[in-house]
Protein backbone atom coordinates (compact mmCIF):
# COMPACT_ATOMS: atom_id res chain seq x y z
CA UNK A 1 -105.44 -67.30 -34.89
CA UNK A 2 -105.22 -69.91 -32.34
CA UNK A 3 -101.23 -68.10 -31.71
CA UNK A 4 -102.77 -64.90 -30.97
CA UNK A 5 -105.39 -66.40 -28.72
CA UNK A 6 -102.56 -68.19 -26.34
CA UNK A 7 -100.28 -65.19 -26.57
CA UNK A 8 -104.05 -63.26 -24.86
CA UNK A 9 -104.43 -66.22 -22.59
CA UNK A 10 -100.99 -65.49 -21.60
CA UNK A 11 -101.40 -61.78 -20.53
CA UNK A 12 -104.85 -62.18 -18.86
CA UNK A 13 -103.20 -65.19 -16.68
CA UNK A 14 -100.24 -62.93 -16.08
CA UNK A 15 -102.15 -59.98 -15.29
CA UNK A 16 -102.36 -58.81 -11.60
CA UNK A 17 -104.58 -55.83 -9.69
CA UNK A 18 -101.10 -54.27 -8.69
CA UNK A 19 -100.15 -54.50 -12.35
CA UNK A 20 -103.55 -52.83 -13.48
CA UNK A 21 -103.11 -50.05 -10.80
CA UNK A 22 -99.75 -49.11 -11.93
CA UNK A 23 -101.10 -49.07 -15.43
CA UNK A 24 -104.05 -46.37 -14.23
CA UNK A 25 -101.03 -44.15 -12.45
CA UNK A 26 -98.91 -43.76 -15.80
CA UNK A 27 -102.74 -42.99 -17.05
CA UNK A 28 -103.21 -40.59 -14.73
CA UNK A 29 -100.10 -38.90 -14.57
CA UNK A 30 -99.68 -38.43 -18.42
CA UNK A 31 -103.48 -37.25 -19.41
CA UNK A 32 -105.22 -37.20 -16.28
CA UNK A 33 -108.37 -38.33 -14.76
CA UNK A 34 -110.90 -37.81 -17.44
CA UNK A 35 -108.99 -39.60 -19.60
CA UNK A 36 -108.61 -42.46 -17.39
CA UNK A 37 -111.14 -45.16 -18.81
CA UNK A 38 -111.19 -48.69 -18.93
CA UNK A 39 -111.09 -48.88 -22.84
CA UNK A 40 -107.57 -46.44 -22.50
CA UNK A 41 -106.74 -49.36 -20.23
CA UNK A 42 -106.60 -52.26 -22.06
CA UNK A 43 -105.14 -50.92 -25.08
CA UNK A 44 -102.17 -49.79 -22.32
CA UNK A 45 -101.99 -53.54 -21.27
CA UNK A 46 -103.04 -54.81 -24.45
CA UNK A 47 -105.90 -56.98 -22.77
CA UNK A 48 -109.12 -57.22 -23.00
CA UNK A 49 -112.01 -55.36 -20.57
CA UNK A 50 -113.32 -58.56 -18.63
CA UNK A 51 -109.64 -59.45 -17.46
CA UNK A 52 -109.40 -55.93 -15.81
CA UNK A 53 -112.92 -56.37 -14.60
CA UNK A 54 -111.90 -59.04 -12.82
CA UNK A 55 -110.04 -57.28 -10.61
CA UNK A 56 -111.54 -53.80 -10.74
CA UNK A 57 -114.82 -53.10 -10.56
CA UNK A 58 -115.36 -49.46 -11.73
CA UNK A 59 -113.36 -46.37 -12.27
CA UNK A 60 -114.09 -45.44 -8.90
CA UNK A 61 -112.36 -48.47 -6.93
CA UNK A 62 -109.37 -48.11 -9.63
CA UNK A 63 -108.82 -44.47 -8.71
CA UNK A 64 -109.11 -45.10 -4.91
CA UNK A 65 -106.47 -47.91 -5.65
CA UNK A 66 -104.35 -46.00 -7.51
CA UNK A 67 -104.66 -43.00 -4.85
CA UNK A 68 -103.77 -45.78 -1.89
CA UNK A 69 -101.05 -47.14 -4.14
CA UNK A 70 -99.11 -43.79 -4.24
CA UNK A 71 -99.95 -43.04 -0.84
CA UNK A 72 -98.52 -46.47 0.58
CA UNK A 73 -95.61 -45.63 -1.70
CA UNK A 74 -95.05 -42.18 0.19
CA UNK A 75 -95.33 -43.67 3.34
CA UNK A 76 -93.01 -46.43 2.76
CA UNK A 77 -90.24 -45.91 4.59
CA UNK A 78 -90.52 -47.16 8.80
CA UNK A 79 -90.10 -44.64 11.01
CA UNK A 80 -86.26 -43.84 11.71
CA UNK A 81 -85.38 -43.67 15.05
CA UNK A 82 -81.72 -41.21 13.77
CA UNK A 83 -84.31 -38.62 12.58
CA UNK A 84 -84.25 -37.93 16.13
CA UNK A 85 -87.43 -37.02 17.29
CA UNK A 86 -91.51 -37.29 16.90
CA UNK A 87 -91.31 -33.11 15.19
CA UNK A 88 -88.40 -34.82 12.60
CA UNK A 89 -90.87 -37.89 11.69
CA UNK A 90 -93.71 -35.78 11.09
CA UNK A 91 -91.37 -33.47 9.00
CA UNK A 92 -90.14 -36.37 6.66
CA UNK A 93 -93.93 -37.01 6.37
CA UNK A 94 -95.10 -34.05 5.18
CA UNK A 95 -91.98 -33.63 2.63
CA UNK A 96 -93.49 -37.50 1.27
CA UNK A 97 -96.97 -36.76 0.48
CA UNK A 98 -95.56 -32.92 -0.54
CA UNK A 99 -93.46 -33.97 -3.13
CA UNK A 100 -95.77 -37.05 -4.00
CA UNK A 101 -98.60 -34.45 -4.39
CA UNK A 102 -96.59 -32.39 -6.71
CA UNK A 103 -95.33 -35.78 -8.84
CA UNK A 104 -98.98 -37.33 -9.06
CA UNK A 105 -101.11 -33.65 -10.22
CA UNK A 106 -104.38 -35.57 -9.85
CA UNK A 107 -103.79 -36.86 -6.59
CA UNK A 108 -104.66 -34.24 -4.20
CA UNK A 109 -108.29 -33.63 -5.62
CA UNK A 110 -108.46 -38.17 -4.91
CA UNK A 111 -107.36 -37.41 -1.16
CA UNK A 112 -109.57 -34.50 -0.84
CA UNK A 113 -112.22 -36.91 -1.72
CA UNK A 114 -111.52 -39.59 0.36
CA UNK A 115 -110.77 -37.36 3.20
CA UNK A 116 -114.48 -36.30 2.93
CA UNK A 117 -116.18 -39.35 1.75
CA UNK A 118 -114.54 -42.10 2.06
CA UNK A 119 -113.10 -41.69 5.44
CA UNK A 120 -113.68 -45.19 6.13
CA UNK A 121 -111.08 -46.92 3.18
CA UNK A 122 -107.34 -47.54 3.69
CA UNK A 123 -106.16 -44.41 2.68
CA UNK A 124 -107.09 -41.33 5.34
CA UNK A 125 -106.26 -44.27 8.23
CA UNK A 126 -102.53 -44.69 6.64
CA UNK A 127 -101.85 -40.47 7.02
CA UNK A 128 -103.43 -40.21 10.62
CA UNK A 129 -101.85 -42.71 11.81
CA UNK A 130 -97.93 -42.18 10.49
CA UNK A 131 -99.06 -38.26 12.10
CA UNK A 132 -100.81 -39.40 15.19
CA UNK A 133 -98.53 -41.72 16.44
CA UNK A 134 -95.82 -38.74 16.30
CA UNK A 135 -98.33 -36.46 17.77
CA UNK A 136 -99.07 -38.81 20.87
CA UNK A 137 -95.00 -39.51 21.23
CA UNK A 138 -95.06 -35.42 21.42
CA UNK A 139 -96.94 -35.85 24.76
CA UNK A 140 -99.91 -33.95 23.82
CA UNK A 141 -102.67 -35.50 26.04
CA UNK A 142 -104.94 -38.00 24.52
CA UNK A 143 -108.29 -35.86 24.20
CA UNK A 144 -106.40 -33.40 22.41
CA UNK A 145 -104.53 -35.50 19.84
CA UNK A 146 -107.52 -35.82 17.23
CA UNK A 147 -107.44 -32.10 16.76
CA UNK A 148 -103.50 -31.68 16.63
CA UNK A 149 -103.64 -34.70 13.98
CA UNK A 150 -106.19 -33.14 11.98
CA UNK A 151 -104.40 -29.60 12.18
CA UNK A 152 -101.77 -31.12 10.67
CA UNK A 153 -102.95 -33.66 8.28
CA UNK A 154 -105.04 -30.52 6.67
CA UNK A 155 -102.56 -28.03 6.53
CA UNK A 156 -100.23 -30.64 4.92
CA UNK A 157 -102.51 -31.62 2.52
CA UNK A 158 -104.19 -27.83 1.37
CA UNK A 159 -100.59 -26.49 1.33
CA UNK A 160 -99.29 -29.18 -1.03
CA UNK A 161 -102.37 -29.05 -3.11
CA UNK A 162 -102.44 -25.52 -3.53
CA UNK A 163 -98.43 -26.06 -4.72
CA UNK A 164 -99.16 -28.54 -7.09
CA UNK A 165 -101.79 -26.46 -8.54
CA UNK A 166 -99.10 -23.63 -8.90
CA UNK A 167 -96.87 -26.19 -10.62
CA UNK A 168 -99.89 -26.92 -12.94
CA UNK A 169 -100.43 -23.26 -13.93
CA UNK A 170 -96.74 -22.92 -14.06
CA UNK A 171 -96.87 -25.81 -16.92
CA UNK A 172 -100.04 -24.15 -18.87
CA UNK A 173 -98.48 -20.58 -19.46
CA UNK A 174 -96.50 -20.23 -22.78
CA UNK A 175 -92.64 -22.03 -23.15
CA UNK A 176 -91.14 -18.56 -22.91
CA UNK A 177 -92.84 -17.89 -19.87
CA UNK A 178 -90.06 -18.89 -16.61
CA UNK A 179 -90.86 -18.93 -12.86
CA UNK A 180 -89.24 -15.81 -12.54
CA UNK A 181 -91.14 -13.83 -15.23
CA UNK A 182 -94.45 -15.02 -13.72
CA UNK A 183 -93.64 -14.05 -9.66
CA UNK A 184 -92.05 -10.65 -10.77
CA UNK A 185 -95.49 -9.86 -12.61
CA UNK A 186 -97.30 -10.58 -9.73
CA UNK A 187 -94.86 -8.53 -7.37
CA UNK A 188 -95.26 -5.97 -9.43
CA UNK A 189 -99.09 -5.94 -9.42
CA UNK A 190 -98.93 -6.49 -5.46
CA UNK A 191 -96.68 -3.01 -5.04
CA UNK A 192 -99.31 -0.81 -6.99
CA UNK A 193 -102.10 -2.08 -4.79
CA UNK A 194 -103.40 1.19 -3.13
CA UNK A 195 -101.02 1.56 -0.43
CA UNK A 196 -104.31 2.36 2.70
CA UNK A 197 -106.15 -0.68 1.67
CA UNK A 198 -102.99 -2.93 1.11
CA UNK A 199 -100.20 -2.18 3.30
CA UNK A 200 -99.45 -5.11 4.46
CA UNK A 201 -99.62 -7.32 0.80
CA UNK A 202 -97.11 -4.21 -0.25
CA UNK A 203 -94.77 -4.67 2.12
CA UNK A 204 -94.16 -8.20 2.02
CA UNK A 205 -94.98 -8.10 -2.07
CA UNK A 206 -90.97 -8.59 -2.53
CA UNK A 207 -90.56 -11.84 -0.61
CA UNK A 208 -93.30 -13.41 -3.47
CA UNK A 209 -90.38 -12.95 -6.12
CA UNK A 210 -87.59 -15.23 -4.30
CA UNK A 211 -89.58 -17.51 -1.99
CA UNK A 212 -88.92 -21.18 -1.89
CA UNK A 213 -92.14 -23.35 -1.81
CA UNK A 214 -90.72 -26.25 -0.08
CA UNK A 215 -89.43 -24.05 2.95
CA UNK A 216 -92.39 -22.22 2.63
CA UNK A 217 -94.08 -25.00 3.07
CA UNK A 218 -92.47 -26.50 5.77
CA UNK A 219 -92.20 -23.55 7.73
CA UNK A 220 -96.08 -23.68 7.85
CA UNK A 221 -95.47 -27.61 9.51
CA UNK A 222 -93.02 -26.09 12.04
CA UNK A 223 -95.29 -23.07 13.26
CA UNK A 224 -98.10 -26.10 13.81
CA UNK A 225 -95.50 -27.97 15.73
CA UNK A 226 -94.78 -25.22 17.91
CA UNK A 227 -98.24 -24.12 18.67
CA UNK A 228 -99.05 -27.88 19.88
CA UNK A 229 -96.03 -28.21 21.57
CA UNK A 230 -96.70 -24.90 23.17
CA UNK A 231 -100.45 -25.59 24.35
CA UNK A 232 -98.97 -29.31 25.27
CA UNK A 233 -95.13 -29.02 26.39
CA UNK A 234 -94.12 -32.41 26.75
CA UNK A 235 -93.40 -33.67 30.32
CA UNK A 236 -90.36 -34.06 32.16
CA UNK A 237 -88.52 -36.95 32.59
CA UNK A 238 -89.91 -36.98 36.69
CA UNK A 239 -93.58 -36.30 36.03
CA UNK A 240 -93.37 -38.82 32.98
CA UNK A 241 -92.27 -41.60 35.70
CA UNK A 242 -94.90 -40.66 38.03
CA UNK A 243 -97.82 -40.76 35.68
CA UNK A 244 -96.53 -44.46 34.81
CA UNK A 245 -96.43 -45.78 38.43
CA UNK A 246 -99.09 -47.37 39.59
């Protein structure tokens, strides 16, 4: 008795927030967020519930930690001045929370969330800024920079939501069920749309069947890119010096 009771001494004293956190992701990942409760927890860190309460208050502030974790994680790397240019930042960027999106299913319904009402904690701060710094470096003018962000920051998001929910349904249907076998039923129910009320799904039905999602999706970042960089071409080397002298 008294054994087990140091060995439980022993893991509370050892056990940290970042440790608890990490413990909620693997939770999260493997059975998602309804299964995510405090009793699932400690039987995962083989604790008892006061030691996480300790440093957790509620399932709320756990899955906003856990959601800022994986974000920070994302967001890790400095930016690089060989990628060359404020356009190849924002790029690596979007690829990061894209692929972390698609890794983490239950993350993009946390950032839609804290996006809308939580604006205020660590996480929506951490995206704007890695964007808007690249957006201001871009030269677009300083009262426009909230809504080039923001243009951005959305489309990013939605577009690697709405993948990740593809790569859910993908891994609901039935084993025997491939990629493939899934887009070519949907190209074929695009191309027997009624050709005067569909033309235009019809005619680009085909391209469903072999598209890749990642260019897909970062050919949606690039258009962006060149629609503020059109509205806002960046200034010449001469007219950058003289708005800079005094």
């Amino acid at each position: 008795m008294a054994s087990r009771k140091r060995r439980s001494e022993r893991r509370t004293d050892g056990l940290s927030r970042e440790r608890i956190v990490e413990a909620a992701i693997e939770l999260l990942d493997t059975v998602g967020e309804g299964e995510l409760t405090f009793r699932a927890l400690t039987e995962r860190l083989a604790t008892g519930p006061g030691a996480i309460y300790w440093h957790v208050a509620n399932k709320n502030e756990l899955l906003d930690a856990a959601t800022d974790a994986v974000v920070a994680a994302a967001l890790a790397a400095e930016p690089a001045a060989s990628l060359g240019s404020p356009k190849d930042e924002i790029r690596a960027v979007a690829f990061s929370l894209f692929d972390a999106i698609a890794e983490h299913p239950w993350l993009a319904a946390q950032l839609s969330t804290q996006l809308s009402r939580r604006p205020w904690g660590s996480v929506t701060p951490r995206i704007v800024e890695r964007i808007g710094r690249q957006v201001r470096a871009l030269g677009v003018p300083e009262g426009d920079q909230f809504n080039a962000t923001f243009a951005l920051v959305h489309y990013i998001l939605g577009a690697a939501a709405q993948n990740a929910a593809n790569v859910a349904s993908a891994r609901s249907l039935k084993d025997d069920v491939d990629r493939r076998a899934f887009l070519d039923e949907a190209v074929t129910a695009w191309e027997a749309l009624d050709p005067d009320e569909y033309p235009f799904t019809r005619a680009i039905a085909d391209q469903l069947r072999d598209h890749d999602d990642r260019a897909q999706f970062i050919a949606g970042v690039d258009l962006i890119l060149t629609g503020i960089t059109s509205v806002h071409p960046p200034a010449k080397s001469g007219q950058r010096r003289a708005r800079q002298a005094p």
